[in-house]
Structure formats: structure tokens, C-alpha cells
N, C-alpha and C. Protein backbone atom coordinates (compact mmCIF):
# COMPACT_ATOMS: atom_id res chain seq x y z
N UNK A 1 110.58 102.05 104.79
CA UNK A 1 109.57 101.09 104.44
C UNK A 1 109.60 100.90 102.93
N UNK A 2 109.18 99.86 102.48
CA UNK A 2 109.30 99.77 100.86
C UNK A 2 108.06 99.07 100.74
N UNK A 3 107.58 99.05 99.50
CA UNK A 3 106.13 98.78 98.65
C UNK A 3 106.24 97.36 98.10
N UNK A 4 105.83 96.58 97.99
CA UNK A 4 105.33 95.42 96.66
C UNK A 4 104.73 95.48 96.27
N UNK A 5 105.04 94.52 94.95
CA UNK A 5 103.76 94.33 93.80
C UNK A 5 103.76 92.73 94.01
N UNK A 6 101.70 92.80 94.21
CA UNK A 6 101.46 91.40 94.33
C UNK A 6 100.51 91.46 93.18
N UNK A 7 100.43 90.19 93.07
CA UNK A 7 99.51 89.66 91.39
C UNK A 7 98.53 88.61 92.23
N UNK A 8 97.61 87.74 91.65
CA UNK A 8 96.73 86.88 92.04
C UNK A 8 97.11 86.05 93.03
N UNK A 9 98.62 85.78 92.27
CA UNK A 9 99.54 84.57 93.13
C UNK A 9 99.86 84.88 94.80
N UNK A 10 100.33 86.05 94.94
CA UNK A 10 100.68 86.68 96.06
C UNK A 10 101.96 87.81 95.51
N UNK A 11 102.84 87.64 96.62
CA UNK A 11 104.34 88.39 96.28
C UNK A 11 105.01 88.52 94.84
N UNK A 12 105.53 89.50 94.80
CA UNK A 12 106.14 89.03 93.15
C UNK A 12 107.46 89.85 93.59
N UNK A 13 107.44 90.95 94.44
CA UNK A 13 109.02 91.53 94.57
C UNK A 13 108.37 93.00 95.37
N UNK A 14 109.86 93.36 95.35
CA UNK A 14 110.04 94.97 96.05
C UNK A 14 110.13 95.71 94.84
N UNK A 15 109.13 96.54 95.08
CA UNK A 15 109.23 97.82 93.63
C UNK A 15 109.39 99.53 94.27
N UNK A 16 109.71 100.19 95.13
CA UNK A 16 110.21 100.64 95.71
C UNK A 16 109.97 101.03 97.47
N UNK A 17 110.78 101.86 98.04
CA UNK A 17 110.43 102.50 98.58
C UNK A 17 109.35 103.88 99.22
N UNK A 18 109.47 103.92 100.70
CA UNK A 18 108.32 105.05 100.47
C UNK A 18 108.32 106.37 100.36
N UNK A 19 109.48 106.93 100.06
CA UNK A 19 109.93 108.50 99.04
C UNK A 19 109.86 108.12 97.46
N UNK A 20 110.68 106.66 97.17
CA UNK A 20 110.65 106.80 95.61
C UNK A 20 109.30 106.26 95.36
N UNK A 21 108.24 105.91 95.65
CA UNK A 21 107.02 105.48 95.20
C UNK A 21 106.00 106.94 95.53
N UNK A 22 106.27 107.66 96.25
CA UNK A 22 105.51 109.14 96.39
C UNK A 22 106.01 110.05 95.33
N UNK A 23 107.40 110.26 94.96
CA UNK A 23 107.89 110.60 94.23
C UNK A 23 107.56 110.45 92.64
N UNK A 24 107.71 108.97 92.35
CA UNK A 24 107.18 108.51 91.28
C UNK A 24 105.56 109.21 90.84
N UNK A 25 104.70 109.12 91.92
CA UNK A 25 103.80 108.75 91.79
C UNK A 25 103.25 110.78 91.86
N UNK A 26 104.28 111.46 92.62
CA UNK A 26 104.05 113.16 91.86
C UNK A 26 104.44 113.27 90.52
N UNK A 27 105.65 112.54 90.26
CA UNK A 27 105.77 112.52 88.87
C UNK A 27 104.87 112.39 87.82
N UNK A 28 104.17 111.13 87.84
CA UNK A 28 103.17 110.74 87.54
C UNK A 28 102.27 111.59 86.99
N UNK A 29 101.43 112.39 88.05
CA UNK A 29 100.31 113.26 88.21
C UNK A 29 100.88 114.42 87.43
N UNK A 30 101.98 114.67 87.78
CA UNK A 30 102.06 116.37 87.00
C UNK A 30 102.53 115.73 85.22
N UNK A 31 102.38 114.83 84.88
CA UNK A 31 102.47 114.06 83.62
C UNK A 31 100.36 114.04 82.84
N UNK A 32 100.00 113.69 83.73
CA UNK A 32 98.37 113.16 83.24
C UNK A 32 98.53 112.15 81.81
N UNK A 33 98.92 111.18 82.65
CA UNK A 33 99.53 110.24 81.60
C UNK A 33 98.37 109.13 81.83
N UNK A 34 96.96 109.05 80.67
CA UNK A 34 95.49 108.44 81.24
C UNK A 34 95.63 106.90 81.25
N UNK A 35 96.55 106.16 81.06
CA UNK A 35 96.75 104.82 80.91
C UNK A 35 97.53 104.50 82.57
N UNK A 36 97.69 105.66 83.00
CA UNK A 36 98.46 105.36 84.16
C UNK A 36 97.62 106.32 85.41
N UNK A 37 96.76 106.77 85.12
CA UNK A 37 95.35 107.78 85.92
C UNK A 37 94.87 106.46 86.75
N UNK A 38 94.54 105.29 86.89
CA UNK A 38 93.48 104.61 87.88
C UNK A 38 94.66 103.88 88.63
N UNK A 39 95.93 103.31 87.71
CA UNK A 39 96.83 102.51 88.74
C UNK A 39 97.12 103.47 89.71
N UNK A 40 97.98 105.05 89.34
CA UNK A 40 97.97 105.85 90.25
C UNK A 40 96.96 106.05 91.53
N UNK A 41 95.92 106.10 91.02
CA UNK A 41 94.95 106.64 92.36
C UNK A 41 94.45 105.26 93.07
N UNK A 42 94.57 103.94 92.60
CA UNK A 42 94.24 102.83 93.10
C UNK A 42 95.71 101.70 93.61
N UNK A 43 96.68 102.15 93.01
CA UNK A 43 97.26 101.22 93.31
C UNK A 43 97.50 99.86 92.62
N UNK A 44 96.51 99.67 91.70
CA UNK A 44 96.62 98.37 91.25
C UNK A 44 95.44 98.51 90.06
N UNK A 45 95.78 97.67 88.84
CA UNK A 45 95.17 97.38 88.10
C UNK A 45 94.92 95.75 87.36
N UNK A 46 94.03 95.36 86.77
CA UNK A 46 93.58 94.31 86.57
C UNK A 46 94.68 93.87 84.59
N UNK A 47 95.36 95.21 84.49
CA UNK A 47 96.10 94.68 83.11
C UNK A 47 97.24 95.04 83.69
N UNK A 48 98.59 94.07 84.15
CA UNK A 48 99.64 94.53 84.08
C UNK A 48 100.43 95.37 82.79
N UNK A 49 100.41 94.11 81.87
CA UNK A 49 101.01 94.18 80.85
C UNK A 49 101.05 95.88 80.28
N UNK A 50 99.68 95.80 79.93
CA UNK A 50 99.31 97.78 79.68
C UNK A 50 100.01 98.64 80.11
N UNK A 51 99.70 98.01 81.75
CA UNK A 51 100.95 99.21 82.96
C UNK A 51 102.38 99.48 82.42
N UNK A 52 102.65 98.26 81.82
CA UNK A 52 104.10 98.10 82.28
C UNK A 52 104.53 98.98 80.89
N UNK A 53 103.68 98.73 80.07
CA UNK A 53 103.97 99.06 78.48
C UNK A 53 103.75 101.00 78.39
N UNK A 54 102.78 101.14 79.23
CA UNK A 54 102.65 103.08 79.63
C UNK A 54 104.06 103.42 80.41
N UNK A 55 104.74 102.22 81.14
CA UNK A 55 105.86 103.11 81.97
C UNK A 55 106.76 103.23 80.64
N UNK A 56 106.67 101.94 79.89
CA UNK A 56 108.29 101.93 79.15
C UNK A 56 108.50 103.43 77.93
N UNK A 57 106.86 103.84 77.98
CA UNK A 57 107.16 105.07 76.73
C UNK A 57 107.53 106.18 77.89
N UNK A 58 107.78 106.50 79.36
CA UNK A 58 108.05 107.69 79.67
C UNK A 58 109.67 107.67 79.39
N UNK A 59 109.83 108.62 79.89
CA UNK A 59 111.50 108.92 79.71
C UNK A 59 111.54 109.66 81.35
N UNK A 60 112.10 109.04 82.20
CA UNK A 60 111.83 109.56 83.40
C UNK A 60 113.28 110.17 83.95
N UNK A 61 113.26 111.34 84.66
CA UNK A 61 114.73 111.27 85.13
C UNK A 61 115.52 110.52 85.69
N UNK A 62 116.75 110.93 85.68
CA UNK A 62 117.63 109.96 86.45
C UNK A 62 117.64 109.57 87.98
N UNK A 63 117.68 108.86 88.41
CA UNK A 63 117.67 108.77 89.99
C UNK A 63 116.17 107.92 90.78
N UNK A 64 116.05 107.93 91.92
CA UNK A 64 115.10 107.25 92.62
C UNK A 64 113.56 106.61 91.30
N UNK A 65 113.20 107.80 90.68
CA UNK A 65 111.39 107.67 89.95
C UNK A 65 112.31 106.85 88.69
N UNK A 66 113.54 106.70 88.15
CA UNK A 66 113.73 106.12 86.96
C UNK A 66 113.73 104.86 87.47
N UNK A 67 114.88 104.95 88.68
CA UNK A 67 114.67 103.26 89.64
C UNK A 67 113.43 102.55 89.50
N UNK A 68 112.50 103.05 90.35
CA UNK A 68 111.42 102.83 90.75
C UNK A 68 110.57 102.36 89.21
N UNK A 69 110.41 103.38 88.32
CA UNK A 69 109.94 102.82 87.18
C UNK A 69 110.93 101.39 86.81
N UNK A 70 111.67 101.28 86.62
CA UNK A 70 112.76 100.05 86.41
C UNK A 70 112.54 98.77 86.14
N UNK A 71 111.94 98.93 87.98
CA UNK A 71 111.72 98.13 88.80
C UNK A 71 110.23 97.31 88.65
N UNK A 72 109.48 98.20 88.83
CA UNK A 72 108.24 98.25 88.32
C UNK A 72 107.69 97.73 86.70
N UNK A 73 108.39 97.83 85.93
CA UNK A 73 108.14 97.67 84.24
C UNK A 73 108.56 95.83 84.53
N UNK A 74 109.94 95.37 85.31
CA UNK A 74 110.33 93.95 85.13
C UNK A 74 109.38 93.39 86.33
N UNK A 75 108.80 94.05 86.99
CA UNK A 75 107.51 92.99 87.96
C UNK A 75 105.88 93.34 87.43
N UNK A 76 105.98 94.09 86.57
CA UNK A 76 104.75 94.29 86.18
C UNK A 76 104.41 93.19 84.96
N UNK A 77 105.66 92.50 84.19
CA UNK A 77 105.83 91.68 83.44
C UNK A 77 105.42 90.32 83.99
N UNK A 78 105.95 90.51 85.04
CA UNK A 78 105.94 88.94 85.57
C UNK A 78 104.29 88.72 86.37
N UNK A 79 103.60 89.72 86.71
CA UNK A 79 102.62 89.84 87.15
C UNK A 79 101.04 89.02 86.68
N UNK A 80 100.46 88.04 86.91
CA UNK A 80 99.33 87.25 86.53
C UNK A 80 97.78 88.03 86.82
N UNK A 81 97.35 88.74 86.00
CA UNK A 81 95.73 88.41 86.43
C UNK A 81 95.45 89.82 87.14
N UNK A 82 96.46 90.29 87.76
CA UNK A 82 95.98 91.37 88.85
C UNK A 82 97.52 92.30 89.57
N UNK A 83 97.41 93.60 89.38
CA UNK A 83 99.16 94.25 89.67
C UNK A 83 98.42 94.83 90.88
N UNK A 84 98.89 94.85 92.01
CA UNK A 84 98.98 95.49 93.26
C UNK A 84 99.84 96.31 94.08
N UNK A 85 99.95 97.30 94.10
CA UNK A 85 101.24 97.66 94.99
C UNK A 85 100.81 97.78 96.52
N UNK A 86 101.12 97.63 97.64
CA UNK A 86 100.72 97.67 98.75
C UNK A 86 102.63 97.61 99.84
N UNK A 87 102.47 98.17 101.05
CA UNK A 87 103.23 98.52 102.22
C UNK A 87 103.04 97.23 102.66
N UNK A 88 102.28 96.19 102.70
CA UNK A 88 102.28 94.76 102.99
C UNK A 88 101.37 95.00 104.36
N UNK A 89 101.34 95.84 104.93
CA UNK A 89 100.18 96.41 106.07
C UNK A 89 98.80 96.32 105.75
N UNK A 90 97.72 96.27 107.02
CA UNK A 90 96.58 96.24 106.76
C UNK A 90 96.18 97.12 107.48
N UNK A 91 95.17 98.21 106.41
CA UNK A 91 95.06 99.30 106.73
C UNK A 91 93.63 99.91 107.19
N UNK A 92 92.75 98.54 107.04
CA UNK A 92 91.39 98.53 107.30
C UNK A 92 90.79 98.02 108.63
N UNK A 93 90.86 98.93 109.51
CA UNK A 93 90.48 98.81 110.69
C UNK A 93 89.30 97.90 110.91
N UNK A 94 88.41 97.70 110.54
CA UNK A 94 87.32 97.15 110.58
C UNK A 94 87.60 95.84 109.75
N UNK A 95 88.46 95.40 108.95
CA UNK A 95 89.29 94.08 108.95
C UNK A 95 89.56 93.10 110.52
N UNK A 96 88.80 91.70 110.82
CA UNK A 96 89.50 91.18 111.64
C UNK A 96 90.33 90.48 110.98
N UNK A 97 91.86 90.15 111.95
CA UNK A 97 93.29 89.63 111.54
C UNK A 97 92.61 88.62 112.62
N UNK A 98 92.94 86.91 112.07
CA UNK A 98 92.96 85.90 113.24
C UNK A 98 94.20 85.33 113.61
């Protein structure tokens, strides 16, 4: 399964998968990196730009979480108004789908 990042508009791209986005996102946490504390636990924030500008100072290892950051820094750019990551699923039961 893989993740997107949507902005106001809707779709903006694939920013990873669902090992390298868990991965990333332990990375993350054992970092306590506070500019990147609410996207982590929410998923989405209302300043891309910020986001994208906290990934570009890590130095992340090589492999899947550097991908994933990558990926993430060139759609977080392109992002309007609102960064979202979501499985594209709806996960709120009490949501009706028509």
C-alpha cells in the first residue's frame, strides 16, 4: 500500500509506502525534531513550506526514510494551503460514502 500527499486541491503524488512511511516516521520520533512533532502525530499540517524546509535540515540515512524524505520535501513544495498524507481510505466508520 503506499500514502499521498493531498493539499486543498486534492492529489499531489505518492510519497511513500507503508514500511517507508512507519519507518520514516520512527525515525522521526526518536529525533524530537518540534517543527516536525504535530505533522508526525497528525499527518498533515496547514504550512507545507515549513514541513518541507524541517525535512531538508535532517541528514537521514541512506535507503527507504532518505527516499521517503525525498519524496516528500518535492510534494511538500508543490503543496497549496494544506499538506495531508493519507492511505487514500476512509477510516471513519461513522462517515456515510454515497
Amino acid at each position: 500500500m503506499t500514502y499521498q500527499l493531498y493539499d486543498e486541491n486534492g492529489f499531489i503524488a505518492d510519497v511513500g509506502t507503508t514500511k517507508g512511511l512507519s519507518d520514516l516516521w520512527a525515525y522521526l520520533r526518536g529525533l524530537d525534531v518540534p517543527d516536525l512533532d504535530a505533522f508526525i502525530e497528525n499527518a498533515w499540517d496547514l504550512v507545507p513550506e515549513a514541513i518541507a524546509e524541517a525535512f531538508e535540515k535532517l541528514d537521514p540515512p541512506v535507503g527507504d526514510i532518505k527516499d521517503t524524505i525525498d519524496a516528500l520535501i518535492v510534494s511538500l513544495y508543490q503543496a497549496k494551503g494544506i499538506a495531508i498524507i493519507s492511505d487514500g481510505l476512509n477510516e471513519d466508520p461513522d462517515l456515510e460514502v454515497e
